[in-house]
PDB file of N, CA and C in Angstrom:
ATOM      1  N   UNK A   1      95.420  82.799 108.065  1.00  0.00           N
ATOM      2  CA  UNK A   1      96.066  84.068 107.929  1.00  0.00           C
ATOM      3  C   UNK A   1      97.570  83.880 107.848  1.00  0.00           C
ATOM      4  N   UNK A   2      98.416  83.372 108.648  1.00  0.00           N
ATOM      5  CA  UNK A   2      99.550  82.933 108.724  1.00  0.00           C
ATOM      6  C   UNK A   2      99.988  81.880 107.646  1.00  0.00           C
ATOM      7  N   UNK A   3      99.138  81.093 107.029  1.00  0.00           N
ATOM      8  CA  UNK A   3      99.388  80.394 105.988  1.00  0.00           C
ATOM      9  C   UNK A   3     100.095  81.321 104.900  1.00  0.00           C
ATOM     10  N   UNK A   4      98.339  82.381 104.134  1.00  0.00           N
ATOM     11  CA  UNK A   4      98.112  83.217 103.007  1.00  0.00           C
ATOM     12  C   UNK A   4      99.244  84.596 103.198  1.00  0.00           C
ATOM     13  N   UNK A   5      99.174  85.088 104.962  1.00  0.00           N
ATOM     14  CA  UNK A   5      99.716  86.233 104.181  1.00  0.00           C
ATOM     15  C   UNK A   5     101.306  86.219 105.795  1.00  0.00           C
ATOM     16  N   UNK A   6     101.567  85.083 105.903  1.00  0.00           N
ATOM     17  CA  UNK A   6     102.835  84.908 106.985  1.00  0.00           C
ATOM     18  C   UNK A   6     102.701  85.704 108.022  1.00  0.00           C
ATOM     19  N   UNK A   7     103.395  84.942 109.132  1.00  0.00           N
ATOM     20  CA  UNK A   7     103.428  85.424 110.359  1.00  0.00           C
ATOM     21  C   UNK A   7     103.879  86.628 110.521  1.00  0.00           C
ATOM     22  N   UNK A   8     103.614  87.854 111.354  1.00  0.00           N
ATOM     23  CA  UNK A   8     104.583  89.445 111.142  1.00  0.00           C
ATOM     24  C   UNK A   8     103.776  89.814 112.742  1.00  0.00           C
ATOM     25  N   UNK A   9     104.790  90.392 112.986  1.00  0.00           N
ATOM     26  CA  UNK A   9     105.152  91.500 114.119  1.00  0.00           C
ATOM     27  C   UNK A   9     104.141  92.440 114.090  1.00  0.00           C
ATOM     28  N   UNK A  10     102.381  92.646 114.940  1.00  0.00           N
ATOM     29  CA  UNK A  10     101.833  94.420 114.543  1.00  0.00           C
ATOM     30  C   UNK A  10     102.285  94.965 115.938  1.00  0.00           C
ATOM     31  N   UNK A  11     103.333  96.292 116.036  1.00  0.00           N
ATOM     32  CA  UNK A  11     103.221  96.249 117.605  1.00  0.00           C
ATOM     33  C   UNK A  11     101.701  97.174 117.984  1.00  0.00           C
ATOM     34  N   UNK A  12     101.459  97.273 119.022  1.00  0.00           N
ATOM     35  CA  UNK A  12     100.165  97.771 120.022  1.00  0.00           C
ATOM     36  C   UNK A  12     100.042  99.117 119.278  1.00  0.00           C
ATOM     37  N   UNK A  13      99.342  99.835 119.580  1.00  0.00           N
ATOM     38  CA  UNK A  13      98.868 101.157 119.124  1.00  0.00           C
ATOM     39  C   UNK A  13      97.527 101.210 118.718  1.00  0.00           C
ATOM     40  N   UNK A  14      97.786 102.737 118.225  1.00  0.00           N
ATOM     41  CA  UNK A  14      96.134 103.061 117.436  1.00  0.00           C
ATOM     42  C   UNK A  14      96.631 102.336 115.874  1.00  0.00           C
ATOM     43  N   UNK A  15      97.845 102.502 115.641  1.00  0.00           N
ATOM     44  CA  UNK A  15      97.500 101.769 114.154  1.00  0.00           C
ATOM     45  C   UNK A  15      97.623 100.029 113.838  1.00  0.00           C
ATOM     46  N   UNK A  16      97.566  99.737 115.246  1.00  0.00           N
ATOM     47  CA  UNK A  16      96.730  98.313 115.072  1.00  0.00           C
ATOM     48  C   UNK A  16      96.279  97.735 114.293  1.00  0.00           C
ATOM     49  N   UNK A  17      95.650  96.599 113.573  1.00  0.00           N
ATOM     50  CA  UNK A  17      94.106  96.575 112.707  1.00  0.00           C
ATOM     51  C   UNK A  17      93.504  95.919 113.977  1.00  0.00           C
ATOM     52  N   UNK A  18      94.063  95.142 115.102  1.00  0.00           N
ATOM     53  CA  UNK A  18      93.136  94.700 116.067  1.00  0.00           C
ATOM     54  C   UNK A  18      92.866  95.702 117.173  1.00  0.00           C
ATOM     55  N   UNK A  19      93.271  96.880 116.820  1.00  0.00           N
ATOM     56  CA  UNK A  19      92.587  98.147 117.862  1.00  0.00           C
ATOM     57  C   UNK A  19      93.446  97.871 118.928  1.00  0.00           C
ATOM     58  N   UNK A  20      93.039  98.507 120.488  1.00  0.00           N
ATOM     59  CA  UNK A  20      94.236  98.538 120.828  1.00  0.00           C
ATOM     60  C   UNK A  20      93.416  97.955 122.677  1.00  0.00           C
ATOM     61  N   UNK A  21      92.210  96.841 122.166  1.00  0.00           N
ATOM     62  CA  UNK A  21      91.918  95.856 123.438  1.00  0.00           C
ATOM     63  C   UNK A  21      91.577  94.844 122.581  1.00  0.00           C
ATOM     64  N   UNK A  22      92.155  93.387 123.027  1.00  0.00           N
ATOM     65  CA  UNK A  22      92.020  92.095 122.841  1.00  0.00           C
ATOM     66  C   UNK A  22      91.305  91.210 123.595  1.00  0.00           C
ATOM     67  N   UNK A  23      90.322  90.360 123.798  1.00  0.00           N
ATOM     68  CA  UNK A  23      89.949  89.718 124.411  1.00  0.00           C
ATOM     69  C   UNK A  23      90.457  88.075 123.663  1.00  0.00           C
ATOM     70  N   UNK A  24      91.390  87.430 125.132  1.00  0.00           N
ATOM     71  CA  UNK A  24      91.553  86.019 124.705  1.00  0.00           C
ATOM     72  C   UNK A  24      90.104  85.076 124.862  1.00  0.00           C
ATOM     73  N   UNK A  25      90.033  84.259 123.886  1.00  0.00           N
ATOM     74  CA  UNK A  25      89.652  83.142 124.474  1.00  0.00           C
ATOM     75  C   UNK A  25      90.030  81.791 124.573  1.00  0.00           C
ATOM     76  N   UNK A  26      89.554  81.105 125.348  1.00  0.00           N
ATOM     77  CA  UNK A  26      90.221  79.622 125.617  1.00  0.00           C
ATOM     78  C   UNK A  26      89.690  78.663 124.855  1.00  0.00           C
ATOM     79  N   UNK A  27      90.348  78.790 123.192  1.00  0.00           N
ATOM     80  CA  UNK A  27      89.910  77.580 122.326  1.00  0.00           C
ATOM     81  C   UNK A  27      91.183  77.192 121.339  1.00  0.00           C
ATOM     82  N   UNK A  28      90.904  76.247 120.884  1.00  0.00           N
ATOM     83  CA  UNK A  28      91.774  75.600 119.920  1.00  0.00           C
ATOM     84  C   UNK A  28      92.308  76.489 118.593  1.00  0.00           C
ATOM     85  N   UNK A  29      90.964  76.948 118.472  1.00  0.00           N
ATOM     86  CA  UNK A  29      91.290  77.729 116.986  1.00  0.00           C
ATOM     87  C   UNK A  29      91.616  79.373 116.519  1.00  0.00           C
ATOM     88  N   UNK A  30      92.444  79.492 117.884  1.00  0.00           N
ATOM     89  CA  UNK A  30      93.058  81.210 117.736  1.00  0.00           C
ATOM     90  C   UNK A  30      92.023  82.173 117.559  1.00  0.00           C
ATOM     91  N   UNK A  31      90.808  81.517 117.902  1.00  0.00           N
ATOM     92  CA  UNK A  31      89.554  82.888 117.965  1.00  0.00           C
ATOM     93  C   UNK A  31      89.769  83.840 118.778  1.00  0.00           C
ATOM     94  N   UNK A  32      89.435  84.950 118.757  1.00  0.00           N
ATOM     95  CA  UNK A  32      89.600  86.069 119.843  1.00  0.00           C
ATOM     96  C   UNK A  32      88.809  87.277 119.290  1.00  0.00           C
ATOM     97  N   UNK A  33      87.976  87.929 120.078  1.00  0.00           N
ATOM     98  CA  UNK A  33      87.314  88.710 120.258  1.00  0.00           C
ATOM     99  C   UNK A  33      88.554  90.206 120.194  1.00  0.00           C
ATOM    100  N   UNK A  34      88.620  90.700 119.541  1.00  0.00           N
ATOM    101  CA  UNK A  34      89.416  92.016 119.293  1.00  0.00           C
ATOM    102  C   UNK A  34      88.537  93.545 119.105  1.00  0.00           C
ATOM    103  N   UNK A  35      89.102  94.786 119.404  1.00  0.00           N
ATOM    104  CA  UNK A  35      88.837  95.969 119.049  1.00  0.00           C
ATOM    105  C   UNK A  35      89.319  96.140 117.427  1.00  0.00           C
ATOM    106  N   UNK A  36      89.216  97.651 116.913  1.00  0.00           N
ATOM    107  CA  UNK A  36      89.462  97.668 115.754  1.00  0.00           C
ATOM    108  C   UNK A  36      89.922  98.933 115.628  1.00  0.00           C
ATOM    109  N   UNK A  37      90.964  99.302 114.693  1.00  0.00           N
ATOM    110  CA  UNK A  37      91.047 100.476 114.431  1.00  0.00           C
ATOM    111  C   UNK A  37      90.591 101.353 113.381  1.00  0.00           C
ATOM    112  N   UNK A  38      89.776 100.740 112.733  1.00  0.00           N
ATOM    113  CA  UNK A  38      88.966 100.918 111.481  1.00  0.00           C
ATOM    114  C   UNK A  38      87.108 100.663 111.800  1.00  0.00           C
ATOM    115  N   UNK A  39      86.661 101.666 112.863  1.00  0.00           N
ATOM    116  CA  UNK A  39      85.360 101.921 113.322  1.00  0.00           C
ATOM    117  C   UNK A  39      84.303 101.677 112.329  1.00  0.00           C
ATOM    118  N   UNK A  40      84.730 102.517 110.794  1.00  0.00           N
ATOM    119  CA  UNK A  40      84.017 102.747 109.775  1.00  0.00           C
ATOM    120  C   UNK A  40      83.416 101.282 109.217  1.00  0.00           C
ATOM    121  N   UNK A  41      84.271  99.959 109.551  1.00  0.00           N
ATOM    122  CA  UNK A  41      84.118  98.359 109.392  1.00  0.00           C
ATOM    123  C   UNK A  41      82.578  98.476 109.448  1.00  0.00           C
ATOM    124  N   UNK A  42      82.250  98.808 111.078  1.00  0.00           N
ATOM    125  CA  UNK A  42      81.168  98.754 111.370  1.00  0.00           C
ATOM    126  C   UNK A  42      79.611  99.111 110.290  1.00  0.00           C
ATOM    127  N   UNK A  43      79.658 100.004 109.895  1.00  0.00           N
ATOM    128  CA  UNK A  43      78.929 100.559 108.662  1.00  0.00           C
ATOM    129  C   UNK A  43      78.835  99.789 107.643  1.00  0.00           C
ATOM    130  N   UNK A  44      79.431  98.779 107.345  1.00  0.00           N
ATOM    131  CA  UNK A  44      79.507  98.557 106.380  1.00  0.00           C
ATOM    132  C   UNK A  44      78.318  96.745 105.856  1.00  0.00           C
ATOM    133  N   UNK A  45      77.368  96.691 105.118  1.00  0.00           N
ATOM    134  CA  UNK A  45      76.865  95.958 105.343  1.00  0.00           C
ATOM    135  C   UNK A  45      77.454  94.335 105.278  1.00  0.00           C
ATOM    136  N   UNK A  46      78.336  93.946 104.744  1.00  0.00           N
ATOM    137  CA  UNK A  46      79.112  92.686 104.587  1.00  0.00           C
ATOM    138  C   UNK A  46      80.613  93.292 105.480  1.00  0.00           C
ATOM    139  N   UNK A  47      79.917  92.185 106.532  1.00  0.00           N
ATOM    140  CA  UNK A  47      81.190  92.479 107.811  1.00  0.00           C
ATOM    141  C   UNK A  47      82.005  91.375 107.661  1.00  0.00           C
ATOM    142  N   UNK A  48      81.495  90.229 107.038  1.00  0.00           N
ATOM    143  CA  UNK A  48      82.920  89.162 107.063  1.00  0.00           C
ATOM    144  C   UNK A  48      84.152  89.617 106.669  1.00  0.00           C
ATOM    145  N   UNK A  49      84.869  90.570 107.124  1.00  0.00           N
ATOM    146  CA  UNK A  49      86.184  90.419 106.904  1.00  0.00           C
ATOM    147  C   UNK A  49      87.218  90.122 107.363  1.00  0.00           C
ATOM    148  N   UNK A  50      86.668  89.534 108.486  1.00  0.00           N
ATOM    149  CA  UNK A  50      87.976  89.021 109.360  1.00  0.00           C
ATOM    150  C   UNK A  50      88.710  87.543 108.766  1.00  0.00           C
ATOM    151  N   UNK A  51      89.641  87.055 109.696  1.00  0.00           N
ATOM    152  CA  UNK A  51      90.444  85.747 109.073  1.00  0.00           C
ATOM    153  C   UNK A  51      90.121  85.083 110.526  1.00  0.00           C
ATOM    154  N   UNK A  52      88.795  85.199 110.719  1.00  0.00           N
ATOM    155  CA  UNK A  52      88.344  84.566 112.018  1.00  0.00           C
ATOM    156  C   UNK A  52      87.931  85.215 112.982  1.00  0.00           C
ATOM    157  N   UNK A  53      88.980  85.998 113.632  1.00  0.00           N
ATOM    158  CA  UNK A  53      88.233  86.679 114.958  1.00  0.00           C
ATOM    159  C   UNK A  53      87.233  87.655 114.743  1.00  0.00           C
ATOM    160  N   UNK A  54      86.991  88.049 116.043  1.00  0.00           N
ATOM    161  CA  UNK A  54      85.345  88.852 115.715  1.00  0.00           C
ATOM    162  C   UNK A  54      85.881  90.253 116.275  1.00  0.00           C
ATOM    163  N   UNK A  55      85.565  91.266 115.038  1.00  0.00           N
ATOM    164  CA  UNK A  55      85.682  92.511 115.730  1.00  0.00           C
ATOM    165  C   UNK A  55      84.453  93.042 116.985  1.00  0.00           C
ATOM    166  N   UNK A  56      84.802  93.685 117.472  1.00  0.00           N
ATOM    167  CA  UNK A  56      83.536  94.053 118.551  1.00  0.00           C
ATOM    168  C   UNK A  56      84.092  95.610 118.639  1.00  0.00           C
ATOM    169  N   UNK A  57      82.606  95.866 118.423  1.00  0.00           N
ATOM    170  CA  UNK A  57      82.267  97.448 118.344  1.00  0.00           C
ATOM    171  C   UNK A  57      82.077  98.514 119.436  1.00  0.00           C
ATOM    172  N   UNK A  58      81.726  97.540 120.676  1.00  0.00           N
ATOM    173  CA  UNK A  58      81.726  98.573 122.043  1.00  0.00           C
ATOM    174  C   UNK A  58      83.366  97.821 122.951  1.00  0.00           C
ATOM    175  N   UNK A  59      85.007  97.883 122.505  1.00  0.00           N
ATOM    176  CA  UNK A  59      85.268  96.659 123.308  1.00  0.00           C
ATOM    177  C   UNK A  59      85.387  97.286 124.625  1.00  0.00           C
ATOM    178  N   UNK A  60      85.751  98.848 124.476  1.00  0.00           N
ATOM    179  CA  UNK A  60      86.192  99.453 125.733  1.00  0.00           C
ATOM    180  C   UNK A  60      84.979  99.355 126.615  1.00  0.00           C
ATOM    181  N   UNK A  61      83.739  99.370 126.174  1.00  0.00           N
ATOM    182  CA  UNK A  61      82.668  99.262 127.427  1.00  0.00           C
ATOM    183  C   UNK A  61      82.158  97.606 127.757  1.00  0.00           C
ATOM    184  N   UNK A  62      82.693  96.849 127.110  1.00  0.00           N
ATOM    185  CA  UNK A  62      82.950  95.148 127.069  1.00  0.00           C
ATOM    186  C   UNK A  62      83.862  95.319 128.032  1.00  0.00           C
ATOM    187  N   UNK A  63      85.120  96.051 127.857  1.00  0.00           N
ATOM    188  CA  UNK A  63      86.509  95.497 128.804  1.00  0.00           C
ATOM    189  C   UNK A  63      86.399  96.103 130.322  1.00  0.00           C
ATOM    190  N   UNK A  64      84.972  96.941 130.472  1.00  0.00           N
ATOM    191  CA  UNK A  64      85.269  97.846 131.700  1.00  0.00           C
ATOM    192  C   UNK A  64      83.796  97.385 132.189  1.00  0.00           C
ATOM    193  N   UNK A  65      83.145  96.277 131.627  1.00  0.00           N
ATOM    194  CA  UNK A  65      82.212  95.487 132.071  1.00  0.00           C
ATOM    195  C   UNK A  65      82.859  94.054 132.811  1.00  0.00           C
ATOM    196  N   UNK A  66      83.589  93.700 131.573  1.00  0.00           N
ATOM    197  CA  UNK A  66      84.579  92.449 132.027  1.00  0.00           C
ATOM    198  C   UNK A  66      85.415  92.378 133.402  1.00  0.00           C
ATOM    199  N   UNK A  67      86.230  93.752 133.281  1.00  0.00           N
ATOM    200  CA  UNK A  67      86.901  93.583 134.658  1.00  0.00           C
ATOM    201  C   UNK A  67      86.175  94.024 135.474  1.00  0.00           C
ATOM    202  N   UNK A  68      84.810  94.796 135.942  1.00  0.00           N
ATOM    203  CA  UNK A  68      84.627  95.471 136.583  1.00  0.00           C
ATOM    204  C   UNK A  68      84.653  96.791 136.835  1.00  0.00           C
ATOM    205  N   UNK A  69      85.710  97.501 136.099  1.00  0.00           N
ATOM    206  CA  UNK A  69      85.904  98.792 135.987  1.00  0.00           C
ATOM    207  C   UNK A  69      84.793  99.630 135.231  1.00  0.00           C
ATOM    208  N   UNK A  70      85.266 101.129 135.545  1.00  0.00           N
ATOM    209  CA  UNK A  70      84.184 102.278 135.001  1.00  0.00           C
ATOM    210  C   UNK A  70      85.347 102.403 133.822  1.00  0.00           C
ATOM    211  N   UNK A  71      84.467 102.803 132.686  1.00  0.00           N
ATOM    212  CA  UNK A  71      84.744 103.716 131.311  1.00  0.00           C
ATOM    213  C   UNK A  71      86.050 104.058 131.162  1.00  0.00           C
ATOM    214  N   UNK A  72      85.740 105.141 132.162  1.00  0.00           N
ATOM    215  CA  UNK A  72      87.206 106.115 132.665  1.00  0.00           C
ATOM    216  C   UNK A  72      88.353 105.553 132.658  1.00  0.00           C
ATOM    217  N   UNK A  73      88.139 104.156 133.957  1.00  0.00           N
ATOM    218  CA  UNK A  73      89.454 102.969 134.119  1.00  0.00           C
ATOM    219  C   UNK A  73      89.792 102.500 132.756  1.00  0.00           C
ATOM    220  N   UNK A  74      89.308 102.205 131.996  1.00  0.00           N
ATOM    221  CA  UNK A  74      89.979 101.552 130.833  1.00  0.00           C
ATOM    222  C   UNK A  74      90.072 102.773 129.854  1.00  0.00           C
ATOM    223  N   UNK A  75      89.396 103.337 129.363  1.00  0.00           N
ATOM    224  CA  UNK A  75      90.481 104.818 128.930  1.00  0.00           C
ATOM    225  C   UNK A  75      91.452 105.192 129.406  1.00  0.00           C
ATOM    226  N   UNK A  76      91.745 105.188 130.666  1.00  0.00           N
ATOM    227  CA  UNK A  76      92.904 105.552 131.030  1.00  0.00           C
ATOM    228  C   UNK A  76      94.120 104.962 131.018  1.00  0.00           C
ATOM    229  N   UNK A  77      93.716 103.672 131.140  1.00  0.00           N
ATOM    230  CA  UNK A  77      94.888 102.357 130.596  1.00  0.00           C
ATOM    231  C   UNK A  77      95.089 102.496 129.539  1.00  0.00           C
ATOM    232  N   UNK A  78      94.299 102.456 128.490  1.00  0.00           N
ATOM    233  CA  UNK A  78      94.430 102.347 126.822  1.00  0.00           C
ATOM    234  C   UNK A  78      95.338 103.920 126.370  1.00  0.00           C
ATOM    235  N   UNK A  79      95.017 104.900 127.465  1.00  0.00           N
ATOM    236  CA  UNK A  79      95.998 106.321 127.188  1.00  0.00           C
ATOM    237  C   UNK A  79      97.015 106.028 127.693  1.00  0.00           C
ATOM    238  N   UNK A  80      97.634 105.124 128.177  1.00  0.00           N
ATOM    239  CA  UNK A  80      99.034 105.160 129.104  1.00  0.00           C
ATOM    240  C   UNK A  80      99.874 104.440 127.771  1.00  0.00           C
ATOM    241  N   UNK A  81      98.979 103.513 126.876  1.00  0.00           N
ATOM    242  CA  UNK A  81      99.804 102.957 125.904  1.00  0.00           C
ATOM    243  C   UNK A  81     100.321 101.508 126.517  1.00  0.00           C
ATOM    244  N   UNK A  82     100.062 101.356 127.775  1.00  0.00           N
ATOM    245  CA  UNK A  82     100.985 100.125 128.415  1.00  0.00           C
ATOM    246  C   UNK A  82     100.117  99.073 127.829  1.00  0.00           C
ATOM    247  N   UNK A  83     101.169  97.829 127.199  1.00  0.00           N
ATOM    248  CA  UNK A  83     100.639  96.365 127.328  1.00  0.00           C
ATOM    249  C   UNK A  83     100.780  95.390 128.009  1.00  0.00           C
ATOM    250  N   UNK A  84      99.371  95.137 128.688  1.00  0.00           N
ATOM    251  CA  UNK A  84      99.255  94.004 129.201  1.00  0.00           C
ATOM    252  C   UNK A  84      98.540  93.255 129.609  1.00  0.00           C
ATOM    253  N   UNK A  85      98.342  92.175 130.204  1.00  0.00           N
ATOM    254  CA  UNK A  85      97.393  91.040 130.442  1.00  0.00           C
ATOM    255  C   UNK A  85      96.570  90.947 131.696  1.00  0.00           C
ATOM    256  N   UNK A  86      95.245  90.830 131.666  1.00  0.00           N
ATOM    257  CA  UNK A  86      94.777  91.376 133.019  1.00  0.00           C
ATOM    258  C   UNK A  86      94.075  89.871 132.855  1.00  0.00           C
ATOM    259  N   UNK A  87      94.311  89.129 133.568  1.00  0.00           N
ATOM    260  CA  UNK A  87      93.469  87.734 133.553  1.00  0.00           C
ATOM    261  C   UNK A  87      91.978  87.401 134.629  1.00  0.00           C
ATOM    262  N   UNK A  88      90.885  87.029 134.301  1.00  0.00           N
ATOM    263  CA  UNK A  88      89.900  86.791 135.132  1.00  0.00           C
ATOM    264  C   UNK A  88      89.497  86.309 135.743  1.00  0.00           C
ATOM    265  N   UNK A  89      89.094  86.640 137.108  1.00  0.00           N
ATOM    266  CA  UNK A  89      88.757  85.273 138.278  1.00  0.00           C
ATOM    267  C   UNK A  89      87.785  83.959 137.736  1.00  0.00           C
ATOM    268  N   UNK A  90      87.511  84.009 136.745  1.00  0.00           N
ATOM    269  CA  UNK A  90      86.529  83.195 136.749  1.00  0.00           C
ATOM    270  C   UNK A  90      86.219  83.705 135.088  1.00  0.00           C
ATOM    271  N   UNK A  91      86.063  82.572 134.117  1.00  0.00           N
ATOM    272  CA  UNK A  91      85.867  82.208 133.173  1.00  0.00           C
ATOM    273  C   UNK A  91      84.557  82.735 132.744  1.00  0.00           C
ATOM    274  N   UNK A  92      84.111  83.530 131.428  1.00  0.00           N
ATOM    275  CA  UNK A  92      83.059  84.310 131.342  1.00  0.00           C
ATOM    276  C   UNK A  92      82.832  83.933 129.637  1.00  0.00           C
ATOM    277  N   UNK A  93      81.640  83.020 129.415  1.00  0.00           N
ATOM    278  CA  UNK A  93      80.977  82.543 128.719  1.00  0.00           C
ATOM    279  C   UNK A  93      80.807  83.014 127.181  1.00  0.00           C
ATOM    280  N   UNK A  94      81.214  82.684 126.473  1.00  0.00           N
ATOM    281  CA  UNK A  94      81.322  83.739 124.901  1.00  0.00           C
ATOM    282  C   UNK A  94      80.363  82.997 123.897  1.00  0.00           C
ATOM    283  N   UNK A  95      79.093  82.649 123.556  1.00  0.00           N
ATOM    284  CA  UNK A  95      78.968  81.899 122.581  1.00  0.00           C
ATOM    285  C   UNK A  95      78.640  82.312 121.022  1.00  0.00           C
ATOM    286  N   UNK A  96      78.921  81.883 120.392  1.00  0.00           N
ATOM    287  CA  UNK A  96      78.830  82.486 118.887  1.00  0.00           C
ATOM    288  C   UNK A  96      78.004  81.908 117.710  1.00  0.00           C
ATOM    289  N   UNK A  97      77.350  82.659 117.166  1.00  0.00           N
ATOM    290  CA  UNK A  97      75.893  81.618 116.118  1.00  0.00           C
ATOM    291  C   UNK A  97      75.867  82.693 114.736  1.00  0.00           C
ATOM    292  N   UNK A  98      75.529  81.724 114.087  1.00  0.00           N
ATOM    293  CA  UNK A  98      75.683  82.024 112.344  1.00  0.00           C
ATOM    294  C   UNK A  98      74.004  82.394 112.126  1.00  0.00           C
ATOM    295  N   UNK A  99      74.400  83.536 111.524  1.00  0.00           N
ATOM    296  CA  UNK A  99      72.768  83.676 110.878  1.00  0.00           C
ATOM    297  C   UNK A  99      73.171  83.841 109.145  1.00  0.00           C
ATOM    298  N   UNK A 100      72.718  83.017 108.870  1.00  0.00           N
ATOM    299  CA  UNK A 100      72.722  83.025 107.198  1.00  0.00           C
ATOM    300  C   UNK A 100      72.190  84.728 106.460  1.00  0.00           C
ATOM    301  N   UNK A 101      72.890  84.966 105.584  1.00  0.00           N
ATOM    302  CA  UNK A 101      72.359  86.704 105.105  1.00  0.00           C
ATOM    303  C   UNK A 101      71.877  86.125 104.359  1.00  0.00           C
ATOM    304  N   UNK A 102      70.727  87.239 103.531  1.00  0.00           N
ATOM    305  CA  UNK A 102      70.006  86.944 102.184  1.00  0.00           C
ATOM    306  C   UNK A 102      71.159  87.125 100.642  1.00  0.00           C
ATOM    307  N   UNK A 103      70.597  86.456 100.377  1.00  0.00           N
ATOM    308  CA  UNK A 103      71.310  86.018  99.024  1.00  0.00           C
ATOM    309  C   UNK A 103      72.081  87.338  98.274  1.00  0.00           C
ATOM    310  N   UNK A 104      71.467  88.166  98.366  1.00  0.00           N
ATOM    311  CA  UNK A 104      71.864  89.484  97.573  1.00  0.00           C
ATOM    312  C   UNK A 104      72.956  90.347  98.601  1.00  0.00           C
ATOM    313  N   UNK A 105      72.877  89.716 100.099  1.00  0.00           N
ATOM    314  CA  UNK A 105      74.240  89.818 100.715  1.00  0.00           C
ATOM    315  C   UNK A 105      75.032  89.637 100.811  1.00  0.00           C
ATOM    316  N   UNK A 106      75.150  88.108 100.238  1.00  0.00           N
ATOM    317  CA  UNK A 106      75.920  86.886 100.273  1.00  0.00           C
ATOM    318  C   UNK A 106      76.880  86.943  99.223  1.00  0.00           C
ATOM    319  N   UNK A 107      77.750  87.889  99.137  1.00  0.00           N
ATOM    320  CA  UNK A 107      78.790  87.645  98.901  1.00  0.00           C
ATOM    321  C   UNK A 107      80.075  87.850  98.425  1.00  0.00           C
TER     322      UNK A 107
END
């Protein structure tokens, strides 16, 4: 991504394209689990469109599973607009697997 279309500044918000919750993970290759601000993605049958990371479609009930919190708690953070980093006691397992589409998906 930074190669093709250069490094740039998105600040936080709803007009995001990574929505407005991030999940880091701890790997080499800048993967990260992100929200989206473009829901409609979802619908759509050819989802590869990312430049790697994985959009995720429930993140606010992911992020209020993750920390522990209810619904509410992370709506209410995400309404305050504030950014920031909430780090986890303990390292929580992400694994990721390719399922090949049929040909007439493909591409």
């Amino acid at each position: 991504m930074m190669r093709d279309e250069g490094a740039r500044y998105v600040p936080p918000g709803p007009n995001n394209p990574l929505g407005q919750i991030l999940f880091e993970l701890d790997n080499d290759l800048l993967i990260f689990l992100h929200d989206t601000n473009d829901k409609a993605l979802f619908n759509r049958t050819q989802r590869a469109l990312s430049h790697g990371c994985i959009r995720v479609e429930q993140a606010r009930p992911l992020a209020a599973w993750v920390l522990g919190l209810s619904l509410a708690d992370i709506e209410g953070r995400v309404a305050r607009r504030d950014t920031y980093s909430v780090p986890l006691p303990a390292p929580i397992p992400v694994y990721l697997s390719h399922t090949r589409l049929p040909a007439a998906l493909d591409n």
